[in-house]
Structure formats: C-alpha cells, structure tokens
C-alpha atoms as a PDB file:
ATOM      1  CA  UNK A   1     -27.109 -96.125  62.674  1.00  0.00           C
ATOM      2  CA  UNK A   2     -26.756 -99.650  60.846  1.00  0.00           C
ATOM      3  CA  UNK A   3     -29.666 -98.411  58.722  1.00  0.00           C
ATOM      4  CA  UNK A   4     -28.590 -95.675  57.936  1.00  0.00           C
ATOM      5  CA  UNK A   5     -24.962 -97.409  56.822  1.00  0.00           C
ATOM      6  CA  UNK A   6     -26.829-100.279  55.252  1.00  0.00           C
ATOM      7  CA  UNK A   7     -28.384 -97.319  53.043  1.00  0.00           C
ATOM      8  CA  UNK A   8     -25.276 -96.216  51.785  1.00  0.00           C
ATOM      9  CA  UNK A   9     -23.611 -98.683  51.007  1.00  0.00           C
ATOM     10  CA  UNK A  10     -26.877 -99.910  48.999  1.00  0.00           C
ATOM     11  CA  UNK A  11     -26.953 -96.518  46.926  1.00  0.00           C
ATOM     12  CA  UNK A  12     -22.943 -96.751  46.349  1.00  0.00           C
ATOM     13  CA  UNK A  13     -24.213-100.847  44.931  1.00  0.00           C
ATOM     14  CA  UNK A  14     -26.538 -99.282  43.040  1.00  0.00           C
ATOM     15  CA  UNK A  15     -24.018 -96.694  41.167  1.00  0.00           C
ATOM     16  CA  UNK A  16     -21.559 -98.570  41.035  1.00  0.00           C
ATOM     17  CA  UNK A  17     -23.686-101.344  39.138  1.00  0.00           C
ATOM     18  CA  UNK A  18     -25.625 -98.940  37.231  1.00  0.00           C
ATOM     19  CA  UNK A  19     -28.686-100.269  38.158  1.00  0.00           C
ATOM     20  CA  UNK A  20     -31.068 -99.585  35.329  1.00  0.00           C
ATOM     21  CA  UNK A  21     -33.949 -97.415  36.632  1.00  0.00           C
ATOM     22  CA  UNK A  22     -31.267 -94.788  38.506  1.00  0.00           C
ATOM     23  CA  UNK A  23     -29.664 -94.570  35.106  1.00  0.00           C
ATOM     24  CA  UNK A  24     -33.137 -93.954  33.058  1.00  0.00           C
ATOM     25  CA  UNK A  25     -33.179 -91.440  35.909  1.00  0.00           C
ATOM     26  CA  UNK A  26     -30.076 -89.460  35.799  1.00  0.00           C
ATOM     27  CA  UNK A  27     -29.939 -89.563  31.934  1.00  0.00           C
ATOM     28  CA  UNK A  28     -33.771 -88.075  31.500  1.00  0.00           C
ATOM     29  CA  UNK A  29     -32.562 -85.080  34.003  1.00  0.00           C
ATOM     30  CA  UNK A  30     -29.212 -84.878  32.666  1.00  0.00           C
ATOM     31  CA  UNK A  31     -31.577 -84.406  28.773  1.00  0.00           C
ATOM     32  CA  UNK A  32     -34.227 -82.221  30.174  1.00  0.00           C
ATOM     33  CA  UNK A  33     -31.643 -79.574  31.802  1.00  0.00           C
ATOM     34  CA  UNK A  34     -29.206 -79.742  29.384  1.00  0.00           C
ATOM     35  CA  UNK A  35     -31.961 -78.411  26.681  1.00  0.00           C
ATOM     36  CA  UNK A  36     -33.458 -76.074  28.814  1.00  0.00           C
ATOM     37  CA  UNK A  37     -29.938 -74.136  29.396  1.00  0.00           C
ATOM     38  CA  UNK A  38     -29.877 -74.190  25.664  1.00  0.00           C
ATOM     39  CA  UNK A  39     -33.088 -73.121  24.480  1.00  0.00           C
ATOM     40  CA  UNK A  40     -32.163 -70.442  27.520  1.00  0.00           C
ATOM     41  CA  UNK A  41     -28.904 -69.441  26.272  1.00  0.00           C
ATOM     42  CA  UNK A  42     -30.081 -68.919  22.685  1.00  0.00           C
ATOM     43  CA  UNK A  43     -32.389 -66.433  24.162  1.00  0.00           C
ATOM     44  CA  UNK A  44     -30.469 -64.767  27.096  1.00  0.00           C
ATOM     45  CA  UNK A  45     -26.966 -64.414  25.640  1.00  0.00           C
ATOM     46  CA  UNK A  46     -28.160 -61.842  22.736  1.00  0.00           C
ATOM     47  CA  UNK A  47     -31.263 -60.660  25.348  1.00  0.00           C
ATOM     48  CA  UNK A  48     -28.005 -59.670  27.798  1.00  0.00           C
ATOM     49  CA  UNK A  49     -25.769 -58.578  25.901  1.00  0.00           C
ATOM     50  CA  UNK A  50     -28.485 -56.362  23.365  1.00  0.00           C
ATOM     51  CA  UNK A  51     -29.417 -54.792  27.340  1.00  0.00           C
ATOM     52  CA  UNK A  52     -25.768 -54.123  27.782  1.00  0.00           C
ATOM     53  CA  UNK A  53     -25.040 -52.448  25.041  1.00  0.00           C
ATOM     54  CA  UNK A  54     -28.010 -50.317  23.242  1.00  0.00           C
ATOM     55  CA  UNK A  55     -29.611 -47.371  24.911  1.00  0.00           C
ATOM     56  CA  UNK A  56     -33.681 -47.338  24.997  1.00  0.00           C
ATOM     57  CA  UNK A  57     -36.362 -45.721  27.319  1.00  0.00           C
ATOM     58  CA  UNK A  58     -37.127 -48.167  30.168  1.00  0.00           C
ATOM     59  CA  UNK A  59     -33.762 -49.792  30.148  1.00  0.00           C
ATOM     60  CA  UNK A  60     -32.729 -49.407  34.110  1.00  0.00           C
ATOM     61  CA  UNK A  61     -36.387 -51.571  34.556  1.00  0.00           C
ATOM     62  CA  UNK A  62     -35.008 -53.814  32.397  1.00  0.00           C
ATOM     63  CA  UNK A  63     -32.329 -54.442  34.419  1.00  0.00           C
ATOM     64  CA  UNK A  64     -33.802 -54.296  37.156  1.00  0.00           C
ATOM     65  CA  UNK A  65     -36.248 -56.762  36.765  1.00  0.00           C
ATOM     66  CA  UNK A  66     -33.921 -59.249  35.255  1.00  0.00           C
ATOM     67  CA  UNK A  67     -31.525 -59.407  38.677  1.00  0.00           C
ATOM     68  CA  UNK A  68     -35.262 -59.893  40.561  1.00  0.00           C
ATOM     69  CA  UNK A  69     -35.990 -62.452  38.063  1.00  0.00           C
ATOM     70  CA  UNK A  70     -32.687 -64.800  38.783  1.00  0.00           C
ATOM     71  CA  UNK A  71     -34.785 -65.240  42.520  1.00  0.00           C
ATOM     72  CA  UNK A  72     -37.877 -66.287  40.442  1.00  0.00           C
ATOM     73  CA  UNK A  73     -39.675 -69.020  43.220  1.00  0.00           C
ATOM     74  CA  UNK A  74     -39.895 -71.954  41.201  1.00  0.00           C
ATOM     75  CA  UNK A  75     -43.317 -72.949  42.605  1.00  0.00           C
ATOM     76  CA  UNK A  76     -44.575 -69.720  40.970  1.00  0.00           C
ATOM     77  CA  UNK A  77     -42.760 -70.443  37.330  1.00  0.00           C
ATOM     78  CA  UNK A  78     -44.266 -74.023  37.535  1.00  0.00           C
ATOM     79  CA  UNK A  79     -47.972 -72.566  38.651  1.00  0.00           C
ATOM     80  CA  UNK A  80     -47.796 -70.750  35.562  1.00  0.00           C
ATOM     81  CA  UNK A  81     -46.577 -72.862  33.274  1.00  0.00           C
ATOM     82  CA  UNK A  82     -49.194 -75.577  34.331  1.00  0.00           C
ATOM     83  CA  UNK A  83     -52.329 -72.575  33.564  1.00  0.00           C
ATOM     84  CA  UNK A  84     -50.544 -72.282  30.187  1.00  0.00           C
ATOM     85  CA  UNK A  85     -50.130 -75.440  29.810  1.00  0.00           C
ATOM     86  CA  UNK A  86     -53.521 -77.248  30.573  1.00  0.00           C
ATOM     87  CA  UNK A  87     -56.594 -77.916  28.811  1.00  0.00           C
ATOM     88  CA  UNK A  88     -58.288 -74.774  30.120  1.00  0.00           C
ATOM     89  CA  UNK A  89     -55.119 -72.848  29.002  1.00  0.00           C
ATOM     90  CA  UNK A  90     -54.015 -70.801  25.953  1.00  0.00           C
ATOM     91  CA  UNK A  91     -51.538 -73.716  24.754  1.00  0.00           C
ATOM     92  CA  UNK A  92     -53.713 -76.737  26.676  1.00  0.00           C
ATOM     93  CA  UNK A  93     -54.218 -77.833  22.733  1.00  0.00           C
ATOM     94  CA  UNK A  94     -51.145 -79.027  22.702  1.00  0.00           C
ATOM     95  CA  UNK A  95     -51.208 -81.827  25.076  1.00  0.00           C
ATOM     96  CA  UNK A  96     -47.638 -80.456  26.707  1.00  0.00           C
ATOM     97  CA  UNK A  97     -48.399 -81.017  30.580  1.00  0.00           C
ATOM     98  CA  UNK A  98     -46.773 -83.832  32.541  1.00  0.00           C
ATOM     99  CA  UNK A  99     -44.306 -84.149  29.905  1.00  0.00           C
ATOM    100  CA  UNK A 100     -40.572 -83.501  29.609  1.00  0.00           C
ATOM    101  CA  UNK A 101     -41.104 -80.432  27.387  1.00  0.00           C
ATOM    102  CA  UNK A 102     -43.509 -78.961  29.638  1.00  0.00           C
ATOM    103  CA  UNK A 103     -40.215 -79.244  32.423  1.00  0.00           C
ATOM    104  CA  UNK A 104     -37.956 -77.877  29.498  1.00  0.00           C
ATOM    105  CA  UNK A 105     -40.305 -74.721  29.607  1.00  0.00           C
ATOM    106  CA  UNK A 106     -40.576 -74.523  32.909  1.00  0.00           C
ATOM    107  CA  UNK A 107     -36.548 -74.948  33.842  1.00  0.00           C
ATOM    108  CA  UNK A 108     -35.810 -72.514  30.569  1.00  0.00           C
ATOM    109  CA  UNK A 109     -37.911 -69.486  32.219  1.00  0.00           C
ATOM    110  CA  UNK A 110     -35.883 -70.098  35.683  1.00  0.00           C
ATOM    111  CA  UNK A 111     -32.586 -70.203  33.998  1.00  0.00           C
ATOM    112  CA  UNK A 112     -33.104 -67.915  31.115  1.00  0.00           C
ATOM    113  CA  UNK A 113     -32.901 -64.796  33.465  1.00  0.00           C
ATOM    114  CA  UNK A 114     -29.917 -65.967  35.119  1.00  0.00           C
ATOM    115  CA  UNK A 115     -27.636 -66.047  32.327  1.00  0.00           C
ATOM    116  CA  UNK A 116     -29.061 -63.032  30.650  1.00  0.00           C
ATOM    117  CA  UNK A 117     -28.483 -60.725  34.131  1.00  0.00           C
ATOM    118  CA  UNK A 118     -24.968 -62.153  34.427  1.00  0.00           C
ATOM    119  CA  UNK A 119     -23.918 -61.893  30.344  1.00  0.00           C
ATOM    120  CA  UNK A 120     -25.473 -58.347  31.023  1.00  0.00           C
ATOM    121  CA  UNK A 121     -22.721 -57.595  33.401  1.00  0.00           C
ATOM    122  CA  UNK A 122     -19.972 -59.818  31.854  1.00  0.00           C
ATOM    123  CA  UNK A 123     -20.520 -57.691  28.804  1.00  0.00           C
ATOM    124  CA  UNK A 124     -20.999 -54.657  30.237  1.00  0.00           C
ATOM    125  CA  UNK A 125     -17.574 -54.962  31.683  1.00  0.00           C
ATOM    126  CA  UNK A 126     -16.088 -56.387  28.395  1.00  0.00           C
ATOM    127  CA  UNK A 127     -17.540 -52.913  26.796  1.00  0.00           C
ATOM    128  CA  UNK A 128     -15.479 -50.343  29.024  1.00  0.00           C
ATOM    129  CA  UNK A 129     -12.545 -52.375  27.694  1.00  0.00           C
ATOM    130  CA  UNK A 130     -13.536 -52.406  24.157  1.00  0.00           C
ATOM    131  CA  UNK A 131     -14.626 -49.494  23.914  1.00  0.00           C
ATOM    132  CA  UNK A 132     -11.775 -47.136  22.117  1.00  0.00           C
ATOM    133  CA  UNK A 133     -11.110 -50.208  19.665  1.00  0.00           C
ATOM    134  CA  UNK A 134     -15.205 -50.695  18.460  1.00  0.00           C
ATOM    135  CA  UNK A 135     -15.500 -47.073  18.050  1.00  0.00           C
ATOM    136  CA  UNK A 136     -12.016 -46.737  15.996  1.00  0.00           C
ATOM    137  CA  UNK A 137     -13.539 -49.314  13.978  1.00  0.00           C
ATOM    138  CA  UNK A 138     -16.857 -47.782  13.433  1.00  0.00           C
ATOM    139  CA  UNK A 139     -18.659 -50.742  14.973  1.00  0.00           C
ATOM    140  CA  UNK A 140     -22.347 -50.497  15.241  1.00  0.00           C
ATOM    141  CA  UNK A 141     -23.938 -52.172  18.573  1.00  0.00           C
ATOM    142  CA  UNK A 142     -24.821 -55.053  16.097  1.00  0.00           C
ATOM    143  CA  UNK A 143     -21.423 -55.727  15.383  1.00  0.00           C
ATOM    144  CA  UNK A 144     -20.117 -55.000  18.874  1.00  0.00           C
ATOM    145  CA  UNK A 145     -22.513 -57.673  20.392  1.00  0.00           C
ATOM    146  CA  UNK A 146     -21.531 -60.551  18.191  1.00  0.00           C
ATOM    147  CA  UNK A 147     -17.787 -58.916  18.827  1.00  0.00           C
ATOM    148  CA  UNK A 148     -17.718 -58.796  22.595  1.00  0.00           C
ATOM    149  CA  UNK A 149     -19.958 -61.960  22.972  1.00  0.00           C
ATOM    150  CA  UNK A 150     -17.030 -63.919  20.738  1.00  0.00           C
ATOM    151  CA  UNK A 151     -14.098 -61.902  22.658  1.00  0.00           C
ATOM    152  CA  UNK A 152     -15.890 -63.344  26.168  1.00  0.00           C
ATOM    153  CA  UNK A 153     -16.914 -66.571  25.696  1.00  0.00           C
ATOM    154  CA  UNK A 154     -15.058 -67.929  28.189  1.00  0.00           C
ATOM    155  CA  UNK A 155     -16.874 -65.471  30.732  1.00  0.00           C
ATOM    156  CA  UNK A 156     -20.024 -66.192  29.355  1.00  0.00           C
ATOM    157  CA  UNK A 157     -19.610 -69.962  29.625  1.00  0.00           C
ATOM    158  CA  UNK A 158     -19.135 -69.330  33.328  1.00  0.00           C
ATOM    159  CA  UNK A 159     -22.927 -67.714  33.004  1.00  0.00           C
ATOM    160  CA  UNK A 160     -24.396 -70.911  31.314  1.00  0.00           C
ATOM    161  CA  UNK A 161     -22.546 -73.080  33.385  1.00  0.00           C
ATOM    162  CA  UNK A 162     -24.358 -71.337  36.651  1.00  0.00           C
ATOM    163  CA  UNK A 163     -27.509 -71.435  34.481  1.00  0.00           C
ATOM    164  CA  UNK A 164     -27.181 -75.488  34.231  1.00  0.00           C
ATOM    165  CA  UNK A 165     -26.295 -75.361  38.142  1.00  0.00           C
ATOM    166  CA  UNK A 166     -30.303 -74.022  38.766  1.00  0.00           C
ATOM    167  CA  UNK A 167     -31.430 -76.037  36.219  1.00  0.00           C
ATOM    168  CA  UNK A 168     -30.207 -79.689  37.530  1.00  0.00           C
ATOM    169  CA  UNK A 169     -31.269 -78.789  40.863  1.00  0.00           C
ATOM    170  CA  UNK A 170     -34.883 -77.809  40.636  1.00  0.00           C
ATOM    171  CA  UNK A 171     -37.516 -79.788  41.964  1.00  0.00           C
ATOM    172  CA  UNK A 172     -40.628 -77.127  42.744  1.00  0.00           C
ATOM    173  CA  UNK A 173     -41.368 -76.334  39.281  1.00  0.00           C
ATOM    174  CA  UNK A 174     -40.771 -79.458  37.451  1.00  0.00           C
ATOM    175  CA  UNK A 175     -43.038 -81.239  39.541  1.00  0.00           C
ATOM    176  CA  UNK A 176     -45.953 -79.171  39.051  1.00  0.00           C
ATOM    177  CA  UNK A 177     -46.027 -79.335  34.949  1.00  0.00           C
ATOM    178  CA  UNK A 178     -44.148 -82.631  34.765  1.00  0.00           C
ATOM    179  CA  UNK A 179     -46.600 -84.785  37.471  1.00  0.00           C
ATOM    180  CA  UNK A 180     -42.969 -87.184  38.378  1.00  0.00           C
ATOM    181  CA  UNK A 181     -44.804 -89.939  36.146  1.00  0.00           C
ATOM    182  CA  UNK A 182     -42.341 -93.044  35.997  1.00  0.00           C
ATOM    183  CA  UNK A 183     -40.584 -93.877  33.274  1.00  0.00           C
ATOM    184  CA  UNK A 184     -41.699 -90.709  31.624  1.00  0.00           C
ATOM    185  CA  UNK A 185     -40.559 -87.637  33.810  1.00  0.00           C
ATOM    186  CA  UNK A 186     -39.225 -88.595  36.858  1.00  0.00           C
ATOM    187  CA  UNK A 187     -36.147 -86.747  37.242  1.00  0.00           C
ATOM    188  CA  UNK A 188     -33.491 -86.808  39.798  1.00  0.00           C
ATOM    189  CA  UNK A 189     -34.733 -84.112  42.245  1.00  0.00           C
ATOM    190  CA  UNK A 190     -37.968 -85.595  42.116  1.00  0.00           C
ATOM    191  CA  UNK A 191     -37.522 -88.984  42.634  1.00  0.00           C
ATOM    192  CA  UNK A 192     -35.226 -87.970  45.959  1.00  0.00           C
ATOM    193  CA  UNK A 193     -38.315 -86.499  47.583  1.00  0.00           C
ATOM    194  CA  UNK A 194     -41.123 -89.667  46.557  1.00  0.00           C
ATOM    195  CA  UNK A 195     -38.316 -92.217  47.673  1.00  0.00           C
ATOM    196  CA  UNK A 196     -37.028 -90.779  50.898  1.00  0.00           C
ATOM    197  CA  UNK A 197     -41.086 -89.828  51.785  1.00  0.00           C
ATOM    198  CA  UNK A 198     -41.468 -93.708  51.093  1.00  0.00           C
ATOM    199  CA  UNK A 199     -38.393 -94.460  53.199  1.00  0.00           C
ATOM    200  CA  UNK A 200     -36.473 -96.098  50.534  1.00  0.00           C
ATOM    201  CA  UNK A 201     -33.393 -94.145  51.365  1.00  0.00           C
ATOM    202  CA  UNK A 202     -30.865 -96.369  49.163  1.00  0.00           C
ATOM    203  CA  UNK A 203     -32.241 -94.651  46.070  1.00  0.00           C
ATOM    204  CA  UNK A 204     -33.063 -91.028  47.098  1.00  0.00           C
ATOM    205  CA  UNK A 205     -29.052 -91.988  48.272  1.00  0.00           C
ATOM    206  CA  UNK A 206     -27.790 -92.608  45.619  1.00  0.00           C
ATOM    207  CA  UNK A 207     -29.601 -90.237  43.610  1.00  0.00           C
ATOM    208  CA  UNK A 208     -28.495 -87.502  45.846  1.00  0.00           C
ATOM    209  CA  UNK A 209     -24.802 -88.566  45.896  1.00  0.00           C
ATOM    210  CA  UNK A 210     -24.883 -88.314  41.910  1.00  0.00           C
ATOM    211  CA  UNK A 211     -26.378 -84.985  41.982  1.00  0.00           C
ATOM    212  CA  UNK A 212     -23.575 -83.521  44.521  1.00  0.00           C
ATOM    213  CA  UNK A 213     -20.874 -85.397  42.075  1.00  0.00           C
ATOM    214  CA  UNK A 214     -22.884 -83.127  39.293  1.00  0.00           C
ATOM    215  CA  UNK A 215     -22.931 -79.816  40.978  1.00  0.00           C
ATOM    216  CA  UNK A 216     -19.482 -80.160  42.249  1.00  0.00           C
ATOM    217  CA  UNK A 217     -18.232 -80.875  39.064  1.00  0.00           C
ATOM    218  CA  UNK A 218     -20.386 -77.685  37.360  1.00  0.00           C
ATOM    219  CA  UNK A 219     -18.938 -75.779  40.215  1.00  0.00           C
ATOM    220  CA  UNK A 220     -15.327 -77.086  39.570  1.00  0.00           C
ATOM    221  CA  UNK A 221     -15.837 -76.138  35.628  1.00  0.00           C
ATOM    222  CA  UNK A 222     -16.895 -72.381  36.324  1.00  0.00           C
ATOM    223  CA  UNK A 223     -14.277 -71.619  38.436  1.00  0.00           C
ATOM    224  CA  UNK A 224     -11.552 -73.439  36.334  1.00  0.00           C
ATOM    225  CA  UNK A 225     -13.554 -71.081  33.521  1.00  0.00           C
ATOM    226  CA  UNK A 226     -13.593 -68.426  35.273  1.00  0.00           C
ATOM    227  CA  UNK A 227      -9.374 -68.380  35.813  1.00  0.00           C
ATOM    228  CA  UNK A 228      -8.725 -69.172  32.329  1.00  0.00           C
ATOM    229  CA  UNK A 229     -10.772 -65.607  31.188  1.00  0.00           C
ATOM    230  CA  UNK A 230      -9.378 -63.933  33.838  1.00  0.00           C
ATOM    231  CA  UNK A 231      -5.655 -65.345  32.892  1.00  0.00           C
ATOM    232  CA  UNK A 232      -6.440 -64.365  29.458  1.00  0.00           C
ATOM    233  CA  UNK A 233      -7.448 -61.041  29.651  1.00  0.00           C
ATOM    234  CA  UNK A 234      -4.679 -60.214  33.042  1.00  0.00           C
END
C-alpha cells in the first residue's frame, strides 16, 4: 500500500513540475493524434456526407462496411501499415516505419471510419430536415453537402471530437509501425505499458492520470457540443 501511495504522489510531482521527458511525451501524442483526426476529417467529412446524400449501386455495402470499420482491431490496421510500410513493401522506399508519420497513418485509418459512419448519420438526419428548402432552391447534392455540412457543424464536431477520443487512446497499432523509440515516438499509451512492465509505476502514473484528464475533457466537449446543436436546432 505505501508503494503504491509513494507512486502517486511521485506521478502528481512529476505533473505538477512538468518534468521534461513526460512533457516531450504528452506533447508528441498530443501532435501525432491531433494530425491524424485531421488528415481523417479532411477525408471522412465529404466521404460521409457524399454516402449520405448521392444514390449509387453498392451504396447499402458502403454503409455497411463503414459501421464494421469503426471496430477496426488496431493490431490488424498496424500489421498492415507496417507490410506497407517496410522495405519489402510497396511504400518501404520511403523510409516511413518507426516514425511519427507512419503512427499518423496508422491512427488516420482507425479514426477516419469513425467520423465518416457518424457524419453519415448526422447528415443523413440533417437531410430529412432540409429537404423541402434544398429542393425549393434547386440545390444539386454538391451544393447540399457543403450546405448541410456548414448548417451541422456543431454535430459534426461532436464526430471529430469522438474521432480524437480513439485516436489519443490507441496503443496496438502505433506500436507496431512506430517501434516506441525514445525521444522519437514514444507516445503516451505506449510508454504506460514499457514503464509499468518495468515497474516504474510513477511514470506510467502519471502518464495515465494525464490521459484520463484528456479523455474526460474530449468527453466533456462532445457532450457540451452535442447540447449546443441540439439547443440550436430544438
């Protein structure tokens, strides 16, 4: 038990002192997630809401394979990513493994299906509202995408918000293509598995207390989202 206390109150020391190496730490994960939900969002927002809105043959398996994709096993997205990414792979020129774009990649495909299944619904709903007005003003789906994706961005936020959720929290796939090399890209989830296999608990600690900070505070910012869309549009 005084182990165990004596570990705390060394990981709340080293937050509270932002000791140096859990900062390098928290910023590289807080970088690498925050531009994988990008690159993600510039591809699933349009890829959503282009599903929810045009009619084409083979649409319902689009759909449906998007909703099984938000369960993608990590393990399996980092696997692949590492045979695309090494020397015997298509894109091994490149020299991307055990780097933090190679985790970029790797956290974009997990998240990228997440926000592109839920702006799917967000704008499917948005579209049974809007209806009447886009046809009244002759609005081509073009139009009506950029429309309804403008008219529900606060619903959509909620969507990349859940996205960054994933993202910050994977471990599986990011250390398969990113090797948790230090200094270079050992991340937060990471670095809580090495440490508390090497029993130094007052890092993987404090590490861990950061991340639940972070993902309360994503949580916290969806749902406030979430009201302020549904206030707007009650």
């Amino acid at each position: 038990m005084t182990d165990f206390v004596n570990a705390f109150r060394t990981a709340f020391e080293l937050i509270v002192g932002l000791d140096p190496e859990l900062v390098r730490i928290v910023t590289l994960s807080l970088q690498i997630s925050l531009a994988a939900v990008l690159a993600a969002t510039v591809i699933a927002l349009p890829l959503g809401a282009a599903v929810a809105l045009l009619r084409f043959p083979g649409r319902r398996a689009v759909v449906i394979l998007l909703n099984a994709a938000m369960g993608l096993p990590p393990v399996v997205v980092g696997l692949v990513v590492y045979l695309l990414l090494s020397r015997a792979g298509p894109l091994g020129s490149f020299g991307l493994l055990f780097t933090p774009t190679a985790m970029i990649v790797a956290q974009c495909i997990l998240v990228m299906p997440i926000i592109a299944a839920l702006t799917r619904q967000t704008i499917t709903d948005l579209h049974e509202e809007y209806d009447e007005y886009l046809r009244s003003v002759g609005a081509g789906p073009l139009r009506s995408i950029g429309t309804l994706i403008r008219d529900g961005r606060f619903r959509l936020l909620t969507a990349v918000l859940a996205g960054f959720g994933r993202a910050i929290a994977e471990v599986g796939a990011v250390l398969i293509v990113g090797g948790n090399i230090q200094n270079v890209t050992r991340v937060m989830t990471t670095t809580i598995a090495l440490e508390t296999s090497k029993g130094n608990l007052a890092l993987a600690l404090g590490l861990g207390l950061i991340l639940i900070i972070v993902a309360t505070t994503i949580n916290g910012l969806a749902m406030a989202v979430g009201e302020a869309a549904e206030s707007r549009h009650g």
